[in-house]
Protein backbone atom coordinates (compact mmCIF):
# COMPACT_ATOMS: atom_id res chain seq x y z
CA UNK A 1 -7.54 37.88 -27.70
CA UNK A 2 -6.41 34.71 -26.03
CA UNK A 3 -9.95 34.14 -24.64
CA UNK A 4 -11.44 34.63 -27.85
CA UNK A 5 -9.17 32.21 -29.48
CA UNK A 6 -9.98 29.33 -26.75
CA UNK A 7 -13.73 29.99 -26.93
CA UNK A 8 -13.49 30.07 -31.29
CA UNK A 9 -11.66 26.80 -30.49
CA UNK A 10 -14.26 25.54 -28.28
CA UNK A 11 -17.10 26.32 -30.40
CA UNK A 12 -15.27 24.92 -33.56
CA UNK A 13 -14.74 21.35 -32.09
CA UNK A 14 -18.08 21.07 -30.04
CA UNK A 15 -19.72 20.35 -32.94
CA UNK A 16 -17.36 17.41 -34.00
CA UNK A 17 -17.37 15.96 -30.28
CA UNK A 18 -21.28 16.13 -30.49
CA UNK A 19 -21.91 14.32 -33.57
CA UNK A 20 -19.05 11.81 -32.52
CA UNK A 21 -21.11 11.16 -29.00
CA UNK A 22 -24.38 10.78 -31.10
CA UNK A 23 -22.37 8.34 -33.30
CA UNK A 24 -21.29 6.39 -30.63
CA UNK A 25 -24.43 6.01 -28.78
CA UNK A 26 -26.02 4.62 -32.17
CA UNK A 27 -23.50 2.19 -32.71
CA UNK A 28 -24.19 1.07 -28.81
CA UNK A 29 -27.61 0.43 -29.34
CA UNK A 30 -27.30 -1.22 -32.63
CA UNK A 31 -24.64 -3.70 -31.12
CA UNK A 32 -26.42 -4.40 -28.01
CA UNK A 33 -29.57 -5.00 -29.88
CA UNK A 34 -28.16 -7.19 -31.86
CA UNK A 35 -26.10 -9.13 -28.90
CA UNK A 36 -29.37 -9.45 -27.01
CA UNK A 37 -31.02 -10.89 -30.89
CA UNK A 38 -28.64 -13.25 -30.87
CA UNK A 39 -29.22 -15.07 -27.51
CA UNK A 40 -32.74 -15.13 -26.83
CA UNK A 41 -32.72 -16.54 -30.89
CA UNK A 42 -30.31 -18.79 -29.34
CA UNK A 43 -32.32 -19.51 -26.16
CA UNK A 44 -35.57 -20.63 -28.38
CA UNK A 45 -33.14 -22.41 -30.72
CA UNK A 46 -32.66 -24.45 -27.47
CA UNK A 47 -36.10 -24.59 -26.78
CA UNK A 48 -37.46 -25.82 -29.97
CA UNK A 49 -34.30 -28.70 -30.54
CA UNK A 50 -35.66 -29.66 -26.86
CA UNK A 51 -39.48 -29.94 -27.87
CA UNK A 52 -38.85 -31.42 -31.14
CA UNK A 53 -35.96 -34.89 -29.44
CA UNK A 54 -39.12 -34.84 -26.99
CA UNK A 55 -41.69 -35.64 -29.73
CA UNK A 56 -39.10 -37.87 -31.53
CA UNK A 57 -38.13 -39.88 -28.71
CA UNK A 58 -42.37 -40.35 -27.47
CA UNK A 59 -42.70 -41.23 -30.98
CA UNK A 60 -40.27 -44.37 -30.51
């Protein structure tokens, strides 16, 4: 009996653990997605401020 209790016990919690883990790998890639958004949108934000004080400044 005490087998069968840890293996109903097992089963019964595998399934929450599972969809927890799938969870939490979702959320990862959403985040870190959205981190990696952020700078390179940040990098050509850079960029493009850079190009357009280089047109303004040959313009003077």
């Amino acid at each position: 009996m005490l087998e069968n209790f840890w293996a109903n016990a097992a089963y019964s919690l595998a399934p929450t653990v599972l969809v927890g883990l799938i969870f939490w790998f979702i959320m990862r890639a959403i985040i870190r997605a959205d981190r990696t958004e952020r700078k390179v949108y940040s990098e050509i934000e850079v960029e493009e401020r850079a190009k357009f004080e280089a047109e303004r400044a040959a313009e003077r």
